[in-house]
PDB file of N, CA and C in Angstrom:
ATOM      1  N   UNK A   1     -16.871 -10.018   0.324  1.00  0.00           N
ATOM      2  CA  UNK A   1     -17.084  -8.599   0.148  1.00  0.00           C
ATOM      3  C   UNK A   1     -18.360  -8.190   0.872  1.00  0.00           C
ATOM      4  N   UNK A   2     -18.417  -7.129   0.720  1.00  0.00           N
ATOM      5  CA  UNK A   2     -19.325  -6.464   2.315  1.00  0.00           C
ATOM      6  C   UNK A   2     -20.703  -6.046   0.666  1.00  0.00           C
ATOM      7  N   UNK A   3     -21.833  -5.988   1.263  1.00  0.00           N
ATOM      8  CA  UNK A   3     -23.140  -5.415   0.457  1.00  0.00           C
ATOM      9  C   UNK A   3     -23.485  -4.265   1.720  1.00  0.00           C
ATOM     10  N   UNK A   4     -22.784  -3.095   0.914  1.00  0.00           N
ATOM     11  CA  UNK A   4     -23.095  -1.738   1.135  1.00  0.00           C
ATOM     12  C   UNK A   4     -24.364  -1.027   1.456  1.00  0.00           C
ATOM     13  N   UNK A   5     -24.716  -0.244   2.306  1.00  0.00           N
ATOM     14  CA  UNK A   5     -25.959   0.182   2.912  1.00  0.00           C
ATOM     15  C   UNK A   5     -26.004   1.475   2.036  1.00  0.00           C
ATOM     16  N   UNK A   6     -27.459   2.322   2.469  1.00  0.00           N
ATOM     17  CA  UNK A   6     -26.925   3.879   1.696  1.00  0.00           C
ATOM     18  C   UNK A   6     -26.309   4.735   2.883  1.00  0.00           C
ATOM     19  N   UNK A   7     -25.649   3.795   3.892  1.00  0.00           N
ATOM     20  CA  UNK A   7     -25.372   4.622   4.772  1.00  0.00           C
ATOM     21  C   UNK A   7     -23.154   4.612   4.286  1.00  0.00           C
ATOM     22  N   UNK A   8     -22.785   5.667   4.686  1.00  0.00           N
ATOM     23  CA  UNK A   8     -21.360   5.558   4.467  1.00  0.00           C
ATOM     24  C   UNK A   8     -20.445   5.143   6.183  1.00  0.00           C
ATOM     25  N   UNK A   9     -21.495   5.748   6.985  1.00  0.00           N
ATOM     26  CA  UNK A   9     -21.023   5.658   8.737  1.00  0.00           C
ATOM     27  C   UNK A   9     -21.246   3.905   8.394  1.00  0.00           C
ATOM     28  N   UNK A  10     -22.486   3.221   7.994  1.00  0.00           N
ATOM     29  CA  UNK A  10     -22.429   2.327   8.268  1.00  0.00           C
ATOM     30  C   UNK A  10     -21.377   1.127   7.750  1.00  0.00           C
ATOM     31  N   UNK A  11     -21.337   1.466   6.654  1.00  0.00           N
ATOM     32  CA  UNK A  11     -20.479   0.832   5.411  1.00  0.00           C
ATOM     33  C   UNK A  11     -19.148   0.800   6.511  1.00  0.00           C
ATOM     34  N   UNK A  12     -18.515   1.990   6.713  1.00  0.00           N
ATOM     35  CA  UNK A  12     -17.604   2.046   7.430  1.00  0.00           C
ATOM     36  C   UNK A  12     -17.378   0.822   8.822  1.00  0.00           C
ATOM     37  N   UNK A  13     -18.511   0.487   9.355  1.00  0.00           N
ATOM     38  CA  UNK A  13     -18.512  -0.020  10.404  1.00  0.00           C
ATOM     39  C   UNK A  13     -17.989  -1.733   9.830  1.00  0.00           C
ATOM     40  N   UNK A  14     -18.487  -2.115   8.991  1.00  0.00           N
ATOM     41  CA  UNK A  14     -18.302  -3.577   7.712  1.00  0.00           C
ATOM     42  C   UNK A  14     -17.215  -3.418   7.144  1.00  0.00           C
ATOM     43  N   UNK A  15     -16.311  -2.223   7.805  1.00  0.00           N
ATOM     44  CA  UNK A  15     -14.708  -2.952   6.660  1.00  0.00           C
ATOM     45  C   UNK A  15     -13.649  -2.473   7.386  1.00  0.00           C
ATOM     46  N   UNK A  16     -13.088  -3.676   7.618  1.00  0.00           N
ATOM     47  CA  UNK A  16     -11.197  -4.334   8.182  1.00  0.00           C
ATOM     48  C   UNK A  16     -10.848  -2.851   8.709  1.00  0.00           C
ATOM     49  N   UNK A  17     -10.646  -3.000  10.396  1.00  0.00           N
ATOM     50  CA  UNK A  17      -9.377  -1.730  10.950  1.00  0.00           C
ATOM     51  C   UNK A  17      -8.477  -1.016  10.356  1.00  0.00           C
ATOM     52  N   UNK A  18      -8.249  -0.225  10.507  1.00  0.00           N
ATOM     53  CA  UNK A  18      -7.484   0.664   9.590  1.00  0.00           C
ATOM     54  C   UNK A  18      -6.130   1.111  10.731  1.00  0.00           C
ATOM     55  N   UNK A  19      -6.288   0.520  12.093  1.00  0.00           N
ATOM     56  CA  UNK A  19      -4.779   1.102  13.086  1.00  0.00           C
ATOM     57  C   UNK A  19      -3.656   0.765  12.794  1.00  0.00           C
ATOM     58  N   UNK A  20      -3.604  -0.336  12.023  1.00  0.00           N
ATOM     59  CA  UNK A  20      -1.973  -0.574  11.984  1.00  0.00           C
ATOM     60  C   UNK A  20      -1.879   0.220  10.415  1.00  0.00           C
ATOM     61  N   UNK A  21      -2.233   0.847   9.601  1.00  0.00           N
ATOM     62  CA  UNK A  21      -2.617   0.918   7.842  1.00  0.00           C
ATOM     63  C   UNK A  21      -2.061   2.747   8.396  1.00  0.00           C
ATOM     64  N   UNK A  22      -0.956   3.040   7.653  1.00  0.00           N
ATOM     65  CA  UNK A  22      -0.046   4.348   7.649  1.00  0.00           C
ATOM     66  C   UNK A  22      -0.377   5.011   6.604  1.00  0.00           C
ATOM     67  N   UNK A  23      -0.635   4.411   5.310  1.00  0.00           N
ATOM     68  CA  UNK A  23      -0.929   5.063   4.072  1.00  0.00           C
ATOM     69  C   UNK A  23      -1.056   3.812   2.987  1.00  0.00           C
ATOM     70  N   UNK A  24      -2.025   4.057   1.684  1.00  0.00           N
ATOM     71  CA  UNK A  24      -2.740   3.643   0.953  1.00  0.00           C
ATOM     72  C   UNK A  24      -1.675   4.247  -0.163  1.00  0.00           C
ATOM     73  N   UNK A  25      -0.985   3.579  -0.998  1.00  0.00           N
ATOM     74  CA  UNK A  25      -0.123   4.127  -2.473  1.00  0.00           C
ATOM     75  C   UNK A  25      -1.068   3.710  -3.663  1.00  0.00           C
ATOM     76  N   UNK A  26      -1.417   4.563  -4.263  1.00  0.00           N
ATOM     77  CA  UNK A  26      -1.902   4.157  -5.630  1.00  0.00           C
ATOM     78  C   UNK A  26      -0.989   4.168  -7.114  1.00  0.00           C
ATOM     79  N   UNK A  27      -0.972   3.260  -7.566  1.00  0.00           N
ATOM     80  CA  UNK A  27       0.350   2.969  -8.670  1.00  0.00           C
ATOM     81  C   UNK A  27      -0.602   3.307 -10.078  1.00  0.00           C
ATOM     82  N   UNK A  28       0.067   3.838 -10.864  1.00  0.00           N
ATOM     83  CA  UNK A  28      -0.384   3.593 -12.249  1.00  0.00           C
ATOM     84  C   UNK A  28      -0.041   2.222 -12.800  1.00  0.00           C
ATOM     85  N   UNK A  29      -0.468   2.132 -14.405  1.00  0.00           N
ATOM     86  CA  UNK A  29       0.590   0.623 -14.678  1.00  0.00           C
ATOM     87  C   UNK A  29       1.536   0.754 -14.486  1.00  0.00           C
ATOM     88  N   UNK A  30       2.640   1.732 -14.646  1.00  0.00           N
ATOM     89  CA  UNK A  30       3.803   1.275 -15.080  1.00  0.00           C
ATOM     90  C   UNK A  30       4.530   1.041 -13.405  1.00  0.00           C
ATOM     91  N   UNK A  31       3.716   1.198 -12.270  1.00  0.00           N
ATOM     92  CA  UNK A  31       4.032   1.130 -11.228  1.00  0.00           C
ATOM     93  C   UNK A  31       4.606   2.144 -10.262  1.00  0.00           C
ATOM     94  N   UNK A  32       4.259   3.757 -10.807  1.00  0.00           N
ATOM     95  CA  UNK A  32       5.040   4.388 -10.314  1.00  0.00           C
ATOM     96  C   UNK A  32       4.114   5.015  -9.522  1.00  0.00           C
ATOM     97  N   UNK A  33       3.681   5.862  -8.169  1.00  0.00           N
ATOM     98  CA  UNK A  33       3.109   6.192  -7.586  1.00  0.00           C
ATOM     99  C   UNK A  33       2.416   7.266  -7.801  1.00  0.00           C
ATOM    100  N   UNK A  34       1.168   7.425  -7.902  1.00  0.00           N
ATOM    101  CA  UNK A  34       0.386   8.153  -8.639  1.00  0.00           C
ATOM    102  C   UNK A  34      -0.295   9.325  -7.415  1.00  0.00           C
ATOM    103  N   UNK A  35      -0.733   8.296  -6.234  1.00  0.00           N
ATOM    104  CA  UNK A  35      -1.495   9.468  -5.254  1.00  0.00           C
ATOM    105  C   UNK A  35      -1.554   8.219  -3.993  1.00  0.00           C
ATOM    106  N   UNK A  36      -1.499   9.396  -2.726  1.00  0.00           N
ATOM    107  CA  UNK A  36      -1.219   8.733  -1.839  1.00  0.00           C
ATOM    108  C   UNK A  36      -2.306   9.047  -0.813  1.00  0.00           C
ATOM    109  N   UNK A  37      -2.817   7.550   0.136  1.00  0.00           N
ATOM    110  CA  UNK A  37      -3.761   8.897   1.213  1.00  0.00           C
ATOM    111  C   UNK A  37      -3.333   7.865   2.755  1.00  0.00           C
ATOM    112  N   UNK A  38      -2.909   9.401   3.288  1.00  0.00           N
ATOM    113  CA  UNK A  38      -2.628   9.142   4.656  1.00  0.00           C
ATOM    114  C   UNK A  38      -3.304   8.781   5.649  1.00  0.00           C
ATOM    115  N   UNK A  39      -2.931   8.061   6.808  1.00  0.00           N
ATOM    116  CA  UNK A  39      -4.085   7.612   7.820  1.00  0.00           C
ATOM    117  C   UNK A  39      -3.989   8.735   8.977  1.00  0.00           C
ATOM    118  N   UNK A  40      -4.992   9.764   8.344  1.00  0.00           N
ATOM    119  CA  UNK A  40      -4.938  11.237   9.328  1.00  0.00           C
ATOM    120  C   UNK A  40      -6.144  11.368   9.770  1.00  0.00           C
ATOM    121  N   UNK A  41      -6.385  11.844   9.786  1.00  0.00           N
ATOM    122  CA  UNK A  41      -8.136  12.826  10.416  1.00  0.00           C
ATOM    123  C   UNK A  41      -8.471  13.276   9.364  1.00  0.00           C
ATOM    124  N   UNK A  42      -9.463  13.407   8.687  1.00  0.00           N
ATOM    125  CA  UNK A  42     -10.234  13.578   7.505  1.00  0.00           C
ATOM    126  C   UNK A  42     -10.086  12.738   6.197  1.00  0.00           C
ATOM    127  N   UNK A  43      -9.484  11.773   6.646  1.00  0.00           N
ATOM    128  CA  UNK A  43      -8.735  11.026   5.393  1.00  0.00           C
ATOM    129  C   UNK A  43      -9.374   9.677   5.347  1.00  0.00           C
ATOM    130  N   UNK A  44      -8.884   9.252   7.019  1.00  0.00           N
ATOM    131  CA  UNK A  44      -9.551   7.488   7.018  1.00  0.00           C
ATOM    132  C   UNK A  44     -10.634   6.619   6.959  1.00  0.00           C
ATOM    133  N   UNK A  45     -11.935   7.669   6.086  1.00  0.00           N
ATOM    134  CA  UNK A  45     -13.055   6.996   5.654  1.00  0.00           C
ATOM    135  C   UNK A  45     -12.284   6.521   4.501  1.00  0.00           C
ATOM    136  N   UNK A  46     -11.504   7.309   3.421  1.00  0.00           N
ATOM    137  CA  UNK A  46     -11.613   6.858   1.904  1.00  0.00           C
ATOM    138  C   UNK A  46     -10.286   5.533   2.442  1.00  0.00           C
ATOM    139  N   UNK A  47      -9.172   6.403   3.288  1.00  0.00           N
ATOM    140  CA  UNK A  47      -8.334   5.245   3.892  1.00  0.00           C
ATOM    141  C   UNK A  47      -9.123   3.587   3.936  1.00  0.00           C
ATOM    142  N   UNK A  48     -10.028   3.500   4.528  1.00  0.00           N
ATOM    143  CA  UNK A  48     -10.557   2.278   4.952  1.00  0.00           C
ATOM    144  C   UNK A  48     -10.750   1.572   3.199  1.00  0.00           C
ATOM    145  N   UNK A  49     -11.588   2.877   2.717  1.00  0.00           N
ATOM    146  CA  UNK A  49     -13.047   2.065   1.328  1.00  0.00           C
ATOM    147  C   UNK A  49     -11.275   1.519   0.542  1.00  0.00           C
ATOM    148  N   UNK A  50     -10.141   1.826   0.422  1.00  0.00           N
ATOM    149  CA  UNK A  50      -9.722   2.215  -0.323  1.00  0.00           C
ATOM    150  C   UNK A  50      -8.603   0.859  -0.336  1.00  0.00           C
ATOM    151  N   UNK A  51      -8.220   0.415   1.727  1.00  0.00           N
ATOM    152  CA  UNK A  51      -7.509  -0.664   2.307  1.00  0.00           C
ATOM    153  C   UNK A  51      -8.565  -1.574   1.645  1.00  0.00           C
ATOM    154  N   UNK A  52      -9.797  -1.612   1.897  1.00  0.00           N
ATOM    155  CA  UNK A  52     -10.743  -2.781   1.469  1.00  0.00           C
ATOM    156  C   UNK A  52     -10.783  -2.839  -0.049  1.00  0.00           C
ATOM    157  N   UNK A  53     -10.149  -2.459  -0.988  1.00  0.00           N
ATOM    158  CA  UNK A  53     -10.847  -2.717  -2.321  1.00  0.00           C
ATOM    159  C   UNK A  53      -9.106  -3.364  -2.507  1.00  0.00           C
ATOM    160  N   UNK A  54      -8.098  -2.907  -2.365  1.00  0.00           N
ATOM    161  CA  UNK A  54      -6.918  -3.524  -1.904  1.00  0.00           C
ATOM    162  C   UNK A  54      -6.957  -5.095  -1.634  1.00  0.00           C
ATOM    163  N   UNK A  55      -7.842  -5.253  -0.656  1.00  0.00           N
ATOM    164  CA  UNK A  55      -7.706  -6.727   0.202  1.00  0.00           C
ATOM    165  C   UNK A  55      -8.713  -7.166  -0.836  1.00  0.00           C
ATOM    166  N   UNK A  56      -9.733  -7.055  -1.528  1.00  0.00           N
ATOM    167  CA  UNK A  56     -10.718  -7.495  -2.154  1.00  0.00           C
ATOM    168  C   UNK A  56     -10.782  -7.694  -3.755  1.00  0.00           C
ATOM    169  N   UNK A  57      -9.752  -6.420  -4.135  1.00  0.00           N
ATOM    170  CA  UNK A  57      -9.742  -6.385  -5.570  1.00  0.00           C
ATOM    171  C   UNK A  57      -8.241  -6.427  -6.326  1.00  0.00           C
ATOM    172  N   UNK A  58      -7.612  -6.669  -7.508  1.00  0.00           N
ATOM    173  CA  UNK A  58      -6.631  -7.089  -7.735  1.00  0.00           C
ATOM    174  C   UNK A  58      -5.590  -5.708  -8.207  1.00  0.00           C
ATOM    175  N   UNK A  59      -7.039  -4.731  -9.169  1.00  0.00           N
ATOM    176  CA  UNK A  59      -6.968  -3.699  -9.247  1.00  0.00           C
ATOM    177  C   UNK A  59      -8.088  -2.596  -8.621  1.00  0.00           C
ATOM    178  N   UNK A  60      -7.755  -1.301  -8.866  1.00  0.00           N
ATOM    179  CA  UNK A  60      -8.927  -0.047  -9.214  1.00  0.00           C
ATOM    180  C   UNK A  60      -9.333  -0.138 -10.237  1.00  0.00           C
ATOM    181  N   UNK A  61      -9.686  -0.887 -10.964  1.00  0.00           N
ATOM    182  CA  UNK A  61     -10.215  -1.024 -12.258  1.00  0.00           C
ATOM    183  C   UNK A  61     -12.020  -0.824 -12.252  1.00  0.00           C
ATOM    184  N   UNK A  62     -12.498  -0.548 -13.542  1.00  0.00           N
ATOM    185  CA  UNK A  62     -14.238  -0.111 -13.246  1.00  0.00           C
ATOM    186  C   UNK A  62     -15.258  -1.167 -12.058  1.00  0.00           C
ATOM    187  N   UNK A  63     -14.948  -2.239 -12.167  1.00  0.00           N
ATOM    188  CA  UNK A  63     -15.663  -3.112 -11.323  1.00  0.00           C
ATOM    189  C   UNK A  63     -15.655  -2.784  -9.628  1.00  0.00           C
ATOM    190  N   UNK A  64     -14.370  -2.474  -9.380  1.00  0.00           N
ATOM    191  CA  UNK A  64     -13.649  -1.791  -8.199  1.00  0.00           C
ATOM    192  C   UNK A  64     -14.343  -0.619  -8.015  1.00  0.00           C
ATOM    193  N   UNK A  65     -14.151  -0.116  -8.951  1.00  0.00           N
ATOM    194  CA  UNK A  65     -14.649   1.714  -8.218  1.00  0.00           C
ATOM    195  C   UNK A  65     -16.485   1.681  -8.242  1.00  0.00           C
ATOM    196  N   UNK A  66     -16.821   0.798  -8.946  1.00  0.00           N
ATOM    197  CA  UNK A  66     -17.869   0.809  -8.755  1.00  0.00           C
ATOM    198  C   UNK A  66     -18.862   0.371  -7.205  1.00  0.00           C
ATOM    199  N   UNK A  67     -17.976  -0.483  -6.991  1.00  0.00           N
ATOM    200  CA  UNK A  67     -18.021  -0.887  -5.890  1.00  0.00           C
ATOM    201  C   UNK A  67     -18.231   0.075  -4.723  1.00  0.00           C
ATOM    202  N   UNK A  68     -16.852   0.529  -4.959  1.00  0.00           N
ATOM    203  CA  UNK A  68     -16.403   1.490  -4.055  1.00  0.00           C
ATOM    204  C   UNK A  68     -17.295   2.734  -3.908  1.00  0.00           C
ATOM    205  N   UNK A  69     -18.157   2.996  -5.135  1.00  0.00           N
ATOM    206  CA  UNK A  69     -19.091   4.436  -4.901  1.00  0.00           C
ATOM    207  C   UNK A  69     -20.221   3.863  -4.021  1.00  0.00           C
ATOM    208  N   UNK A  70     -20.619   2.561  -3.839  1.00  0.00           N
ATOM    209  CA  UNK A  70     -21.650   2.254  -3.384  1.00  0.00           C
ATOM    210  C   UNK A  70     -21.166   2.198  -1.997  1.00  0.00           C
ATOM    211  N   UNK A  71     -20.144   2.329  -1.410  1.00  0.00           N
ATOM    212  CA  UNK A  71     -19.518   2.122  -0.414  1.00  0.00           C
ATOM    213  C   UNK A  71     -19.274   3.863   0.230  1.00  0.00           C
ATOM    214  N   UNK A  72     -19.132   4.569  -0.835  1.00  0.00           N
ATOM    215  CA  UNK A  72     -19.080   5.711  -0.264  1.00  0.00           C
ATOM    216  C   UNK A  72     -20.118   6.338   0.121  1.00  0.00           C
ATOM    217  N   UNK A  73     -21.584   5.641  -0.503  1.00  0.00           N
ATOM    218  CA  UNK A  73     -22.819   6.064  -0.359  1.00  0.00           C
ATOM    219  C   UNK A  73     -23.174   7.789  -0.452  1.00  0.00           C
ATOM    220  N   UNK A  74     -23.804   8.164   0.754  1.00  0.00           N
ATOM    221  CA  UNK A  74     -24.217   9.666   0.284  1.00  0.00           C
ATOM    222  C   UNK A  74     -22.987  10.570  -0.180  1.00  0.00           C
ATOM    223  N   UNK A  75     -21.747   9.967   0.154  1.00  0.00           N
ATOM    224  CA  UNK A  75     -20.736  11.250  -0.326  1.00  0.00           C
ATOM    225  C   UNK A  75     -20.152  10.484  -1.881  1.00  0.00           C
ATOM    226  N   UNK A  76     -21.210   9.790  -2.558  1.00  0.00           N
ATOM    227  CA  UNK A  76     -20.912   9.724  -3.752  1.00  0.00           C
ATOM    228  C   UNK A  76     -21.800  10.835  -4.386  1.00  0.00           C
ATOM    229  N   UNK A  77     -23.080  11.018  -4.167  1.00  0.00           N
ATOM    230  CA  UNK A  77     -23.820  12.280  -4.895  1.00  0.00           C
ATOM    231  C   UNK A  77     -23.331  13.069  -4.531  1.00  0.00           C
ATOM    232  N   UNK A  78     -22.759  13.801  -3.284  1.00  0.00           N
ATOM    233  CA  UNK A  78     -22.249  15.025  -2.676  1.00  0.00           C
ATOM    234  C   UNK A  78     -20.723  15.018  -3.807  1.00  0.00           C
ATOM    235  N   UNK A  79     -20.289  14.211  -4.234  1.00  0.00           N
ATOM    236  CA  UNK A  79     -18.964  14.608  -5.271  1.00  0.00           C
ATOM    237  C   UNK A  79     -19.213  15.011  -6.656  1.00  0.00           C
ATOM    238  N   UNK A  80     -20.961  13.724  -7.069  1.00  0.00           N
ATOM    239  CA  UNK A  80     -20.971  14.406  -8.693  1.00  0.00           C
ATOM    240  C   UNK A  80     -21.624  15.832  -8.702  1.00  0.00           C
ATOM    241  N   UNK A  81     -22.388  16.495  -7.507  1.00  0.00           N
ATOM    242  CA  UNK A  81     -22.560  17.582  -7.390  1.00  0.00           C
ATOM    243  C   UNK A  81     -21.317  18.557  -6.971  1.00  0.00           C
ATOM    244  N   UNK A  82     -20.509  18.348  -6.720  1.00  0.00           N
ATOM    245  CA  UNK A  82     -19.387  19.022  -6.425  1.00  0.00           C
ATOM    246  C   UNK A  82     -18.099  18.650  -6.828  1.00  0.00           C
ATOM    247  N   UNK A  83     -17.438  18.560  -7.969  1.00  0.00           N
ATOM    248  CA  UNK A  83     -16.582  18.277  -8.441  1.00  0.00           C
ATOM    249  C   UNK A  83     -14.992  18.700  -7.385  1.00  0.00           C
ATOM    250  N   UNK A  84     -14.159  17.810  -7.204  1.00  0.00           N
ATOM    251  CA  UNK A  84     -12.985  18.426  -6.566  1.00  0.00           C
ATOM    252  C   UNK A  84     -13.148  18.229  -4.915  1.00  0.00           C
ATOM    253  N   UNK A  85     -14.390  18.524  -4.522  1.00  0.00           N
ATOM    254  CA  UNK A  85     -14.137  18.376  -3.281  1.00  0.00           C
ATOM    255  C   UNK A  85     -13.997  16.907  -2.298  1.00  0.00           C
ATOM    256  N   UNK A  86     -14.446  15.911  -3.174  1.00  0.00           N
ATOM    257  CA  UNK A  86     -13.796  14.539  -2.776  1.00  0.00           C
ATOM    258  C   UNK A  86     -13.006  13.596  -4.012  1.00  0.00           C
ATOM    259  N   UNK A  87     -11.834  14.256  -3.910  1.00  0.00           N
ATOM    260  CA  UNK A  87     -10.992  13.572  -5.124  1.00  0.00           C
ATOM    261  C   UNK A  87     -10.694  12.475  -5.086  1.00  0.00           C
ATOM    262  N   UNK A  88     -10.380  11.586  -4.043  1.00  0.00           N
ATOM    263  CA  UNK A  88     -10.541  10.262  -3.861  1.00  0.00           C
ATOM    264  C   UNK A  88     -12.090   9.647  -4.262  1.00  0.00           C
ATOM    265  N   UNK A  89     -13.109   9.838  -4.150  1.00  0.00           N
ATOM    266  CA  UNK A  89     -13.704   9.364  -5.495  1.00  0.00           C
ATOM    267  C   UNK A  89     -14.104   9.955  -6.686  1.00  0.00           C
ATOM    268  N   UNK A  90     -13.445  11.210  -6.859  1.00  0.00           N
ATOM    269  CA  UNK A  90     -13.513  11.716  -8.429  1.00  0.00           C
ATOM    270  C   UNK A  90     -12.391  10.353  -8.899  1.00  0.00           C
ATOM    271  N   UNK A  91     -11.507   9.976  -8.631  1.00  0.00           N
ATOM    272  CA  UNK A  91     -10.172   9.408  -9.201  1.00  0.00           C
ATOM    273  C   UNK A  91     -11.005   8.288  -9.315  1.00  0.00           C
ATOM    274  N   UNK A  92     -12.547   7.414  -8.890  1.00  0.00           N
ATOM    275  CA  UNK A  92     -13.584   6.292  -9.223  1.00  0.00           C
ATOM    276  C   UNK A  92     -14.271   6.602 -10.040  1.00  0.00           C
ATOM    277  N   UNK A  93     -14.615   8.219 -10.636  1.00  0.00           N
ATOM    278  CA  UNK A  93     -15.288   8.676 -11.252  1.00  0.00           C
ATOM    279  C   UNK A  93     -14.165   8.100 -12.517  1.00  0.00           C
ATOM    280  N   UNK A  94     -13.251   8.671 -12.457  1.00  0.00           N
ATOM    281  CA  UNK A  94     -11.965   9.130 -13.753  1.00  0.00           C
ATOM    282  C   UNK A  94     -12.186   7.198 -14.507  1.00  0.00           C
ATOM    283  N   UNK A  95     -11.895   6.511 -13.616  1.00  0.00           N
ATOM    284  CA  UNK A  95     -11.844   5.027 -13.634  1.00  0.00           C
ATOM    285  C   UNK A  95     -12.907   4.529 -14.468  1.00  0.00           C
ATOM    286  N   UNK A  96     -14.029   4.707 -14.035  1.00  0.00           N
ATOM    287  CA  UNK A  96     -15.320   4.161 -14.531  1.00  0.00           C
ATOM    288  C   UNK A  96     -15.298   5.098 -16.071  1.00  0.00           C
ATOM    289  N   UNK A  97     -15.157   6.007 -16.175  1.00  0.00           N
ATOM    290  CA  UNK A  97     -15.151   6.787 -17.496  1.00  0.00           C
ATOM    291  C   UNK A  97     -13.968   6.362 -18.299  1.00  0.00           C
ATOM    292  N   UNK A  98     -13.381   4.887 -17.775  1.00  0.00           N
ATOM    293  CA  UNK A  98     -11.760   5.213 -19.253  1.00  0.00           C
ATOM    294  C   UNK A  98     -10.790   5.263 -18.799  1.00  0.00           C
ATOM    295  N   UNK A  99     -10.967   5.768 -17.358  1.00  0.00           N
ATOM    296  CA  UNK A  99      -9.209   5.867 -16.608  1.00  0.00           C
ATOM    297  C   UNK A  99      -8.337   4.512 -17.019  1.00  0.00           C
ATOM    298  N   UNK A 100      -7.217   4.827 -16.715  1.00  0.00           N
ATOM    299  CA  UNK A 100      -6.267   3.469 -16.800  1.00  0.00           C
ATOM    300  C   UNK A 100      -7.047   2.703 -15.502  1.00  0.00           C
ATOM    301  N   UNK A 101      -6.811   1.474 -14.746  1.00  0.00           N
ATOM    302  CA  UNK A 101      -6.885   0.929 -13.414  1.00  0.00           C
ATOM    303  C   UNK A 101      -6.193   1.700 -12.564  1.00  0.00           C
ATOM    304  N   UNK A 102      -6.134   1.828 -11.323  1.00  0.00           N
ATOM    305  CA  UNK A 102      -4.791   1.558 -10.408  1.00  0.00           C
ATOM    306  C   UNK A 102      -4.434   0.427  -9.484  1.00  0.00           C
ATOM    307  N   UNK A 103      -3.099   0.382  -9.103  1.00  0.00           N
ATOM    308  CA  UNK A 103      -2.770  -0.607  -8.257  1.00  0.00           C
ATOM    309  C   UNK A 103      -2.601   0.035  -7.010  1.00  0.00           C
ATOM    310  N   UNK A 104      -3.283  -1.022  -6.071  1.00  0.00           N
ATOM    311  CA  UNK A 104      -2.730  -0.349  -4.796  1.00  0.00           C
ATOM    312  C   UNK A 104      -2.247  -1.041  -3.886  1.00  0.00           C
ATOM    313  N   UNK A 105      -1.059  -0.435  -3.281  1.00  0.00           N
ATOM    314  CA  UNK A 105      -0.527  -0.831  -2.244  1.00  0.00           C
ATOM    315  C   UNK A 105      -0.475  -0.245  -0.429  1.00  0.00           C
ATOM    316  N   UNK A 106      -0.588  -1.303   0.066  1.00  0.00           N
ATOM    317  CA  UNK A 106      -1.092  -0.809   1.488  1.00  0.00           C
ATOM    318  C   UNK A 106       0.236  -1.316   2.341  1.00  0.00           C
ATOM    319  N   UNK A 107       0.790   0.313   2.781  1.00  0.00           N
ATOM    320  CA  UNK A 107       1.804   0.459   3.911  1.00  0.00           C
ATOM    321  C   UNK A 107       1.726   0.422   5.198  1.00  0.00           C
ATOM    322  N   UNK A 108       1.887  -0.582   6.164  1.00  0.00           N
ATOM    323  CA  UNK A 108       1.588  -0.700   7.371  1.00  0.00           C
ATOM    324  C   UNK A 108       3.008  -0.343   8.377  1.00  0.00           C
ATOM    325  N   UNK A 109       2.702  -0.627   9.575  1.00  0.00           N
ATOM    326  CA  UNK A 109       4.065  -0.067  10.127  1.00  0.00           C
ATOM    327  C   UNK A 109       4.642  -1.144  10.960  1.00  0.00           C
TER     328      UNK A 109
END
């Protein structure tokens, strides 16, 4: 596992290609698909944090997202100050507070 900078450009630079990676499925338990994020233009920072906790972690469970905020670095304060506008880690927020886990699965082409 990668030890996260407070940078998020940099973090980015420390985790696994994302070209062949189409979309990221997030499962609840019971396995049914909960939220999805596409490999578009504005998407494939959380795309990447999100392929890497995938390859690294078993679930989204608190240990995971915790991870993962340190990975998102400055656009983790920019979310608890702004609720909604980065829901891909409000859904790390939801986690760490009680959420169920999620599972994720990574669709390649």
């Amino acid at each position: 596992m990668i030890v996260p900078t407070a940078s998020f450009a940099k973090n980015l630079q420390l985790l696994p290609p994302i070209e062949n990676l189409v979309r990221v499925e997030l499962t609840d338990p019971a396995g049914d698909i909960v939220a999805t994020i596409e490999n578009q233009p504005g998407k494939q920072g959380a795309l990447a944090v999100y392929q890497y906790l995938g390859q690294n972690f078993d679930l989204v469970n608190s240990d995971a997202a915790t991870h993962a905020l340190a990975v998102f670095a400055e656009h983790t304060e920019d979310a608890k100050n702004r609720p909604g506008a980065h829901p891909n880690i409000d859904r790390l927020f939801a986690i760490i507070g009680g959420g169920a886990p999620l599972g994720i699965r990574l669709v390649t082409d």
